[in-house]
Structures are given as structure tokens and as C-alpha cells.
N, C-alpha and C. Protein backbone atom coordinates (compact mmCIF):
# COMPACT_ATOMS: atom_id res chain seq x y z
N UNK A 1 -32.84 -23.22 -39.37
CA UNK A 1 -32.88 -21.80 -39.11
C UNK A 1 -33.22 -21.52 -37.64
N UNK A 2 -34.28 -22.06 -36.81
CA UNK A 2 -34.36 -22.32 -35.41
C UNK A 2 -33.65 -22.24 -34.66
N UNK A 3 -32.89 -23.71 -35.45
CA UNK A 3 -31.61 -23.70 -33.87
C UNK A 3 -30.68 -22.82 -34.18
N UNK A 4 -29.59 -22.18 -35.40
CA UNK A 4 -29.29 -20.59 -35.78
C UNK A 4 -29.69 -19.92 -34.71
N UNK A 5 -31.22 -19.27 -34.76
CA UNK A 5 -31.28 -18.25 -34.28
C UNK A 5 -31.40 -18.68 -32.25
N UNK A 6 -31.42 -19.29 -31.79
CA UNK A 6 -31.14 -20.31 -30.93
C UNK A 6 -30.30 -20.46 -30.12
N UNK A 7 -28.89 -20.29 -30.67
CA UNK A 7 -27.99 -20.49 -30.81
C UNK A 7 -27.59 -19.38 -30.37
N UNK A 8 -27.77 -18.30 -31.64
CA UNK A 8 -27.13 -16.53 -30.98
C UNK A 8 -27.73 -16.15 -29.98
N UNK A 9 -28.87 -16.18 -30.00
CA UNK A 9 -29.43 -15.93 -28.58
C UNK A 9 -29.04 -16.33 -27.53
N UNK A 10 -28.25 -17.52 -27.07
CA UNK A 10 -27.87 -18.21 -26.34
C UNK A 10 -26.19 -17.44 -25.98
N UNK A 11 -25.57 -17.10 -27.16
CA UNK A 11 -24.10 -16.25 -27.32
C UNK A 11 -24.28 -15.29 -26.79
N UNK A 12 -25.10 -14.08 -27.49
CA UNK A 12 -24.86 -12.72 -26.85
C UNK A 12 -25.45 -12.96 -25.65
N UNK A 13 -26.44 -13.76 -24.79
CA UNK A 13 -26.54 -13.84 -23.69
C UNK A 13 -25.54 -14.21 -23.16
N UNK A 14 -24.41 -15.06 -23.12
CA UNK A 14 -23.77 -15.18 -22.45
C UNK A 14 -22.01 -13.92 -22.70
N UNK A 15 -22.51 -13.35 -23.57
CA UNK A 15 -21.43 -12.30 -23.57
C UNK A 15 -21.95 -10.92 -22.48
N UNK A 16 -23.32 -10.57 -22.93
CA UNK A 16 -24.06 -9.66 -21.90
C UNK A 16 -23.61 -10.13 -20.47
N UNK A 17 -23.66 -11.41 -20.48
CA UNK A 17 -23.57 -11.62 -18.55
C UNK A 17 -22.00 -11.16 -18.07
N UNK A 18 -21.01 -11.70 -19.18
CA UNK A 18 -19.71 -11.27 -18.89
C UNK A 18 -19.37 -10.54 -18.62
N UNK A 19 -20.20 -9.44 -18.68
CA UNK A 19 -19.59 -7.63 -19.17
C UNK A 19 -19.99 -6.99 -18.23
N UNK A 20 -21.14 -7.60 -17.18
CA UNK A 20 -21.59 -7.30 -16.45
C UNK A 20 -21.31 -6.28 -14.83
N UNK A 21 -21.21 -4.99 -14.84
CA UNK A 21 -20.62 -4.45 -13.51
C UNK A 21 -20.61 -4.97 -11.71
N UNK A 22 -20.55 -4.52 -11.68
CA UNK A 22 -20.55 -4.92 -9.91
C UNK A 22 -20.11 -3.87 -9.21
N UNK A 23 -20.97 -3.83 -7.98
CA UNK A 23 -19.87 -2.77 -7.26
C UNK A 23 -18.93 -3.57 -5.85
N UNK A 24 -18.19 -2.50 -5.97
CA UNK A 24 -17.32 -2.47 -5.26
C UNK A 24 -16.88 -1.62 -4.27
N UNK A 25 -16.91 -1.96 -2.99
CA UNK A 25 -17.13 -0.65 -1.87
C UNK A 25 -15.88 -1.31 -0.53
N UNK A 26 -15.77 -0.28 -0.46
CA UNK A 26 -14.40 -0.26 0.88
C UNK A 26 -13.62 0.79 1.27
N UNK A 27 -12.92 0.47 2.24
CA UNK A 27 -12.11 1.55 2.83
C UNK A 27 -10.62 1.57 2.36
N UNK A 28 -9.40 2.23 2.55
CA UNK A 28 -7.82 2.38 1.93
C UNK A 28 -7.44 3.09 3.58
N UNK A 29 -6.83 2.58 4.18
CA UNK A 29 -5.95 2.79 5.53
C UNK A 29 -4.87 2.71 5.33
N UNK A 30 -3.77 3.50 5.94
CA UNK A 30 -2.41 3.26 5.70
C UNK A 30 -1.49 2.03 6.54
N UNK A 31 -1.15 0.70 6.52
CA UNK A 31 -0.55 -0.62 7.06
C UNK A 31 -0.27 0.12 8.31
N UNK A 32 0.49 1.53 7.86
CA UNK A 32 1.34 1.76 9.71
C UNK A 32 0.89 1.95 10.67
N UNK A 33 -0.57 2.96 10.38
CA UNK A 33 -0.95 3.03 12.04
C UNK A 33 -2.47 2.87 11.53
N UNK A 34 -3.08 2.29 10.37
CA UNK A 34 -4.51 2.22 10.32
C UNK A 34 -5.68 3.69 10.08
N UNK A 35 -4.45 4.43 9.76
CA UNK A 35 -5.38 5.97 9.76
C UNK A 35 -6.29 5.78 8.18
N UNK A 36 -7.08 6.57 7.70
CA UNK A 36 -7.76 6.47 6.21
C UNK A 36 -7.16 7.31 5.24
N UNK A 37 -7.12 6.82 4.07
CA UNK A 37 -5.89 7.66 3.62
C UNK A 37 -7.02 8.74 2.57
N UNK A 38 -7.00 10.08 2.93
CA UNK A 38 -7.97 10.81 2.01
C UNK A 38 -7.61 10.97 0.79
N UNK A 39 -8.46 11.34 -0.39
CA UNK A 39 -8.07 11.10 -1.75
C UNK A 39 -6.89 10.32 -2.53
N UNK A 40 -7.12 8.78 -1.64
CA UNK A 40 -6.80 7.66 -2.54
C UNK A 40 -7.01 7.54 -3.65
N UNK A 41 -6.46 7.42 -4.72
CA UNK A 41 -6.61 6.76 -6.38
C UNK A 41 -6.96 5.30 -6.32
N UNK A 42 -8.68 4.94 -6.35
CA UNK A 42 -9.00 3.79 -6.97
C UNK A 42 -9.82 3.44 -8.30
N UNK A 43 -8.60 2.68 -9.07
CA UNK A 43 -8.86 2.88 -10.69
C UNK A 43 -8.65 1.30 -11.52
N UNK A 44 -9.67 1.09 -12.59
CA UNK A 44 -10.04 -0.06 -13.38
C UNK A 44 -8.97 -0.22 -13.97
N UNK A 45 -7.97 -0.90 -13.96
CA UNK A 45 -6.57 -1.07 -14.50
C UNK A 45 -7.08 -1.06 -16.16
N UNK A 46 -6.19 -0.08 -16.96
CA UNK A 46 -6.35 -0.22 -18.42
C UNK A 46 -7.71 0.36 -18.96
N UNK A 47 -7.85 1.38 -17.81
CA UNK A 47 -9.45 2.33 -18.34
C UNK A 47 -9.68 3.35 -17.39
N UNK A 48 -10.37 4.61 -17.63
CA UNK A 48 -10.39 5.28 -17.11
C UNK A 48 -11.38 5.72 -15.97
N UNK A 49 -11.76 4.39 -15.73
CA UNK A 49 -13.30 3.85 -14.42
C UNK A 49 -12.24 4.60 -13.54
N UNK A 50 -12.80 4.92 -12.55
CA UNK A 50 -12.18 5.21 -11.22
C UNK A 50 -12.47 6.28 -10.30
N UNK A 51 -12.39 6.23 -8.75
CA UNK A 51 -12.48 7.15 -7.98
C UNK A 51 -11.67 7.61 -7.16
N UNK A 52 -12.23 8.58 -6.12
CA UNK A 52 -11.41 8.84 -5.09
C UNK A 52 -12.00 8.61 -3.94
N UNK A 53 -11.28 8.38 -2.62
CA UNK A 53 -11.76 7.98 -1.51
C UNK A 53 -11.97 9.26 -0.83
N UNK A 54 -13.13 8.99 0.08
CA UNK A 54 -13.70 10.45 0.89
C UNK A 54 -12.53 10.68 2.38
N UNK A 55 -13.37 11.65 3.31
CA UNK A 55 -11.97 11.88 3.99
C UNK A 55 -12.47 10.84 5.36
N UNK A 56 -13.04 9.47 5.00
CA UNK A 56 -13.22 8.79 5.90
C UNK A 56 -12.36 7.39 5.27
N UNK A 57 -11.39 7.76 4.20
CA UNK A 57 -11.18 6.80 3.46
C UNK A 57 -11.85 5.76 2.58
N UNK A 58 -13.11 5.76 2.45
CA UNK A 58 -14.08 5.04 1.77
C UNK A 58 -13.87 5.21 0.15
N UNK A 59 -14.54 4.30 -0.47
CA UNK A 59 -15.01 4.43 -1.75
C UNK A 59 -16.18 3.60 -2.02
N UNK A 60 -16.51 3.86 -3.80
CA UNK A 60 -17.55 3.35 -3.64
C UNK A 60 -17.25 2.92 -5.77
N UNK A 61 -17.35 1.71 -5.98
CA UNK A 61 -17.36 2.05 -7.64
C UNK A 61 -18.09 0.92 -8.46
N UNK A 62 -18.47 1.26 -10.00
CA UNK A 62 -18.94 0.06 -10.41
C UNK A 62 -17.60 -0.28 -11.07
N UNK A 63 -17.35 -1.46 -11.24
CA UNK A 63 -16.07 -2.03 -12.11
C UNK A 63 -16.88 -3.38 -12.58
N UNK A 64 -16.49 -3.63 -13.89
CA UNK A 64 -16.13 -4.96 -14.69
C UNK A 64 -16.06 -6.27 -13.69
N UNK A 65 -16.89 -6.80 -13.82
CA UNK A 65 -16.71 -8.82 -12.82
C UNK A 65 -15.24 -8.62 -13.58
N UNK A 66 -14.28 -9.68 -12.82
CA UNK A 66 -13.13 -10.05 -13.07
C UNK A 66 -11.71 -9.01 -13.78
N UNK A 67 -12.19 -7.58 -13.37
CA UNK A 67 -11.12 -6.80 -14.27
C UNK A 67 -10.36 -6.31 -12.47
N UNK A 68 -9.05 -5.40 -12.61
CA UNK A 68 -8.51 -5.55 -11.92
C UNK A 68 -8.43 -3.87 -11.24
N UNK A 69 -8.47 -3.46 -9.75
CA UNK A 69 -8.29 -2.14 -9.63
C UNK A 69 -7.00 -1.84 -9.09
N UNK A 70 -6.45 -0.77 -9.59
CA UNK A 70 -5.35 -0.14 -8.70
C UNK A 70 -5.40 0.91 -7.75
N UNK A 71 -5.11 0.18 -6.62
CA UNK A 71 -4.79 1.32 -5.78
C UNK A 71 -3.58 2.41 -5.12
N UNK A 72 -3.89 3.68 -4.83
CA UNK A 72 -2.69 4.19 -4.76
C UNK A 72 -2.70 5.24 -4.29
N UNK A 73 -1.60 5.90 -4.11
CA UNK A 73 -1.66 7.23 -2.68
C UNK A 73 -0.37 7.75 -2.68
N UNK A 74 -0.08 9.26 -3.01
CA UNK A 74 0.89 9.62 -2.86
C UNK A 74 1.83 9.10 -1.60
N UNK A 75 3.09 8.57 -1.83
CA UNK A 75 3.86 7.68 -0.82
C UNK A 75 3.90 6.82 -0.16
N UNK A 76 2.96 5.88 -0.63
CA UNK A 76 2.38 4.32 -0.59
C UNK A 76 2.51 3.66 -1.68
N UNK A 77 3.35 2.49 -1.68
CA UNK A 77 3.49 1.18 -2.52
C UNK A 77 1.61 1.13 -3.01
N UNK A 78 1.38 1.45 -4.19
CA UNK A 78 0.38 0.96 -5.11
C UNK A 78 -0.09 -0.37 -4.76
N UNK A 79 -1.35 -1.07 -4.67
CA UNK A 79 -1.90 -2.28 -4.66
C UNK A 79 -3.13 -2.79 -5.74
N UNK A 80 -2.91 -3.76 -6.33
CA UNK A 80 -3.76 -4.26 -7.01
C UNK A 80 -4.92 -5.17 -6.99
N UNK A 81 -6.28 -5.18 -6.98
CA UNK A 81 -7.39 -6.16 -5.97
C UNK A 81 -8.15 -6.59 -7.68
N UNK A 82 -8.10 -7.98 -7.67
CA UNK A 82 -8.96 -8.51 -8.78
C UNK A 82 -10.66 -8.63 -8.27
N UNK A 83 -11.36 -8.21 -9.00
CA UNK A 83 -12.30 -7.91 -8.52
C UNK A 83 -13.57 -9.19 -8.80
N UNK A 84 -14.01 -9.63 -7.85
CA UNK A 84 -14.63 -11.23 -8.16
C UNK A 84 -16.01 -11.05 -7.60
N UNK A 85 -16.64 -10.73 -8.37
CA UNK A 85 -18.54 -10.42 -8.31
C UNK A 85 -18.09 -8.88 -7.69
N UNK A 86 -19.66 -9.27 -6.58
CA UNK A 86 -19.76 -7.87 -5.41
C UNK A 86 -18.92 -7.70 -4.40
N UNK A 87 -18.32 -6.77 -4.02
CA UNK A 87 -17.28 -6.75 -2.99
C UNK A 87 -17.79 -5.77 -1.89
N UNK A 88 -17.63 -5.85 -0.40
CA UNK A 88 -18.28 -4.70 0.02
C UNK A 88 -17.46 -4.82 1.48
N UNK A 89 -17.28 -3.46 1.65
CA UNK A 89 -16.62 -3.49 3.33
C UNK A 89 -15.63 -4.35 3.12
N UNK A 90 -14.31 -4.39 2.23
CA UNK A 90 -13.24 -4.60 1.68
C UNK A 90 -11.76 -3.58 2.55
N UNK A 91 -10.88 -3.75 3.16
CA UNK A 91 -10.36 -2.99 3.76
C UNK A 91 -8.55 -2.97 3.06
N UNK A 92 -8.48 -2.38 2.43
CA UNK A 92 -6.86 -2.16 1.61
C UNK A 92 -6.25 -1.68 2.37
N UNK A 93 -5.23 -2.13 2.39
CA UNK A 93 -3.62 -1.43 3.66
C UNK A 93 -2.55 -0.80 3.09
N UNK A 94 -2.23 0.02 2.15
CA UNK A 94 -1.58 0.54 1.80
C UNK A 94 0.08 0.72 2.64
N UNK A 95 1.43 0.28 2.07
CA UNK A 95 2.63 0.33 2.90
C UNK A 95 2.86 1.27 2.39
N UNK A 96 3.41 2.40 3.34
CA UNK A 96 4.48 3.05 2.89
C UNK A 96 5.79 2.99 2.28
N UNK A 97 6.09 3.86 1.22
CA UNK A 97 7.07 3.90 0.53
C UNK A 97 7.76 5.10 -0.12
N UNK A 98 9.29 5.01 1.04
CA UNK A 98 9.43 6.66 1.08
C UNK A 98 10.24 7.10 -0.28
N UNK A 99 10.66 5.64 -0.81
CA UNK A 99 11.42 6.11 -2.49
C UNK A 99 10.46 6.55 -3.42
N UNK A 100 9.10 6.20 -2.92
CA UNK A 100 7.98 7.31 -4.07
C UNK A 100 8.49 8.35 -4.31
N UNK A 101 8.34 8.84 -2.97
CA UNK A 101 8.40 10.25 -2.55
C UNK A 101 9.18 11.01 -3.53
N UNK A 102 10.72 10.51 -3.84
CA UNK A 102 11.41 11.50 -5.01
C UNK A 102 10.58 11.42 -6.26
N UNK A 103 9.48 10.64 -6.83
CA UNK A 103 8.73 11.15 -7.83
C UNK A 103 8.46 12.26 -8.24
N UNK A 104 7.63 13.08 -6.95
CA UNK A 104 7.11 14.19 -6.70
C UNK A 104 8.23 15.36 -6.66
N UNK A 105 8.35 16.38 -7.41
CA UNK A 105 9.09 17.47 -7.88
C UNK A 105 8.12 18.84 -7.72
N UNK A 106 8.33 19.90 -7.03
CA UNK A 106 7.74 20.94 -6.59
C UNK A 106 8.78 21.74 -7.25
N UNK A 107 8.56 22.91 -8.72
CA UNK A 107 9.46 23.73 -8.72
C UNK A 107 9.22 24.98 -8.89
N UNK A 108 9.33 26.15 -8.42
CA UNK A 108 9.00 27.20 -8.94
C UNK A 108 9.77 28.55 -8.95
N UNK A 109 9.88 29.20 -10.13
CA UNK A 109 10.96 30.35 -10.47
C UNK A 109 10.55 30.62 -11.41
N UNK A 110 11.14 31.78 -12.14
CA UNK A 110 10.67 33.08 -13.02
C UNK A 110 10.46 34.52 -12.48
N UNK A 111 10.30 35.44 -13.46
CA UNK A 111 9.84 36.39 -13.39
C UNK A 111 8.55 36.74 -13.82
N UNK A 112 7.71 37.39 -13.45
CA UNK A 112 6.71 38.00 -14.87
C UNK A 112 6.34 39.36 -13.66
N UNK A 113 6.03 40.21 -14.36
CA UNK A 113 5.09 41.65 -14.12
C UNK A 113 3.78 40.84 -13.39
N UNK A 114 3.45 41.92 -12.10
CA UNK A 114 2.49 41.70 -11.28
C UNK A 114 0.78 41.46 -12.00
N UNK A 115 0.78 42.61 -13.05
CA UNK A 115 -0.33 42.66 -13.83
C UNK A 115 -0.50 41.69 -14.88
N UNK A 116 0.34 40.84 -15.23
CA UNK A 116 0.26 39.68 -15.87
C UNK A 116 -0.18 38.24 -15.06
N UNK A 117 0.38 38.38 -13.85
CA UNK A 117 -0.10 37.17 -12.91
C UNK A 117 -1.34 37.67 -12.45
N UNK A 118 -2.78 36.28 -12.97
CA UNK A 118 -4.16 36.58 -12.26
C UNK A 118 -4.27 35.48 -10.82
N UNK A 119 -3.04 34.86 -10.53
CA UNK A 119 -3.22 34.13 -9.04
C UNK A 119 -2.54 35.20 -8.09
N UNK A 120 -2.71 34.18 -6.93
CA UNK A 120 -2.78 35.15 -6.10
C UNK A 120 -0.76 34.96 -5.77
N UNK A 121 -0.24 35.94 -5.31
CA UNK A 121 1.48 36.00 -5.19
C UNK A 121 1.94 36.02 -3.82
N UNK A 122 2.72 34.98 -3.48
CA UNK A 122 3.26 34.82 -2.00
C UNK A 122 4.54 34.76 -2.12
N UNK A 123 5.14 35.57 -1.23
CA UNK A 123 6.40 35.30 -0.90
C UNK A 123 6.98 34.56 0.27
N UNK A 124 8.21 33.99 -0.08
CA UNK A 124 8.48 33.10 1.08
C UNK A 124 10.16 33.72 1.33
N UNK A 125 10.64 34.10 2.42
CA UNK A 125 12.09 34.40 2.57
C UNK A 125 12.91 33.08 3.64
């Protein structure tokens, strides 16, 4: 019965250590000229961990030892960084990529009565 209980103790300790966070801190610059790219998407692949980068390009996050983050930026090729312990002052280069770009769809038309719209109404000629 000893070594049993011994034993599990020895398991969930070593499952606890697995699971264990880390952080992870760095900057997202764009490859072409090194500028910081503001509100970057950096996210725990397959979960909804994740942040955004400030307008110095930074971040800051806890993630999973060994799970994987994606990074990404409207009109930049996405990058993926496996994450191995503590990471810090980490610098991602994001390439541009102008076939993103047709992702993004801006459309707007209709009618409605002025007193039905509570935003604000601009016209453009």
C-alpha cells in the first residue's frame, strides 16, 4: 500500500510539472523596415490564451512549456514560435504578404431612416 501511494504521488507530480506556464515576452517588427507592428495577434495555438502587442510592439504572456504561439498581423505571413521554458526579449519578424490583403472585405450599403441609425452618419462623395 506504501509504495501505491508512492507511486501516485510521484505521477501527479510529474503531470503538475508538465502543465506548468511560463512566460513569454517580446517584441513583433515588420522583416521590411523593422518598424513594431501595433496590435499584433499573439495566440496559444488551439486555445484561446492570447494577446495583443502595445504600440511599441511588445507583448507579454503566460503560455503552456512546449505548446505553440501564433503570430499575426493584418498583411503579414502569420508565424509560429514553439515555446521552450521562459522566453524573454524574443524578437519576431513578420514578412509581408500582400495576397492577405484580399481577405479583408470592407462593404457598406443600404438604406434605413436617420432616426433608426444610433451611430454616427458620414458621407463620402
Amino acid at each position: 500500500m506504501k509504495k501505491l501511494t508512492l507511486f501516485l504521488i510521484a505521477i501527479m507530480t510529474c503531470l503538475g510539472v508538465s502543465a506548468q506556464n511560463v512566460s513569454v515576452s517580446g517584441t513583433v517588427v515588420s522583416a521590411a523596415d523593422g518598424e513594431p507592428l501595433i496590435g499584433a495577434s499573439v495566440m496559444v495555438k488551439g486555445s484561446s490564451t492570447g494577446t495583443a502587442t502595445d504600440i511599441d510592439g511588445n507583448f507579454n504572456l503566460q503560455a503552456p512549456d512546449g505548446k505553440t504561439l501564433v503570430i499575426s498581423y493584418v498583411g503579414y505571413t502569420a508565424q509560429e514560435l514553439k515555446v521552450n521554458g521562459a522566453m524573454s526579449g524574443i524578437e519576431i519578424r513578420l514578412v509581408e504578404d500582400s495576397q492577405v490583403l484580399d481577405d479583408v472585405v470592407v462593404v457598406g450599403y443600404g438604406t434605413q431612416k436617420k432616426s433608426v441609425v444610433t451611430a454616427a452618419i458620414s458621407k463620402i462623395d
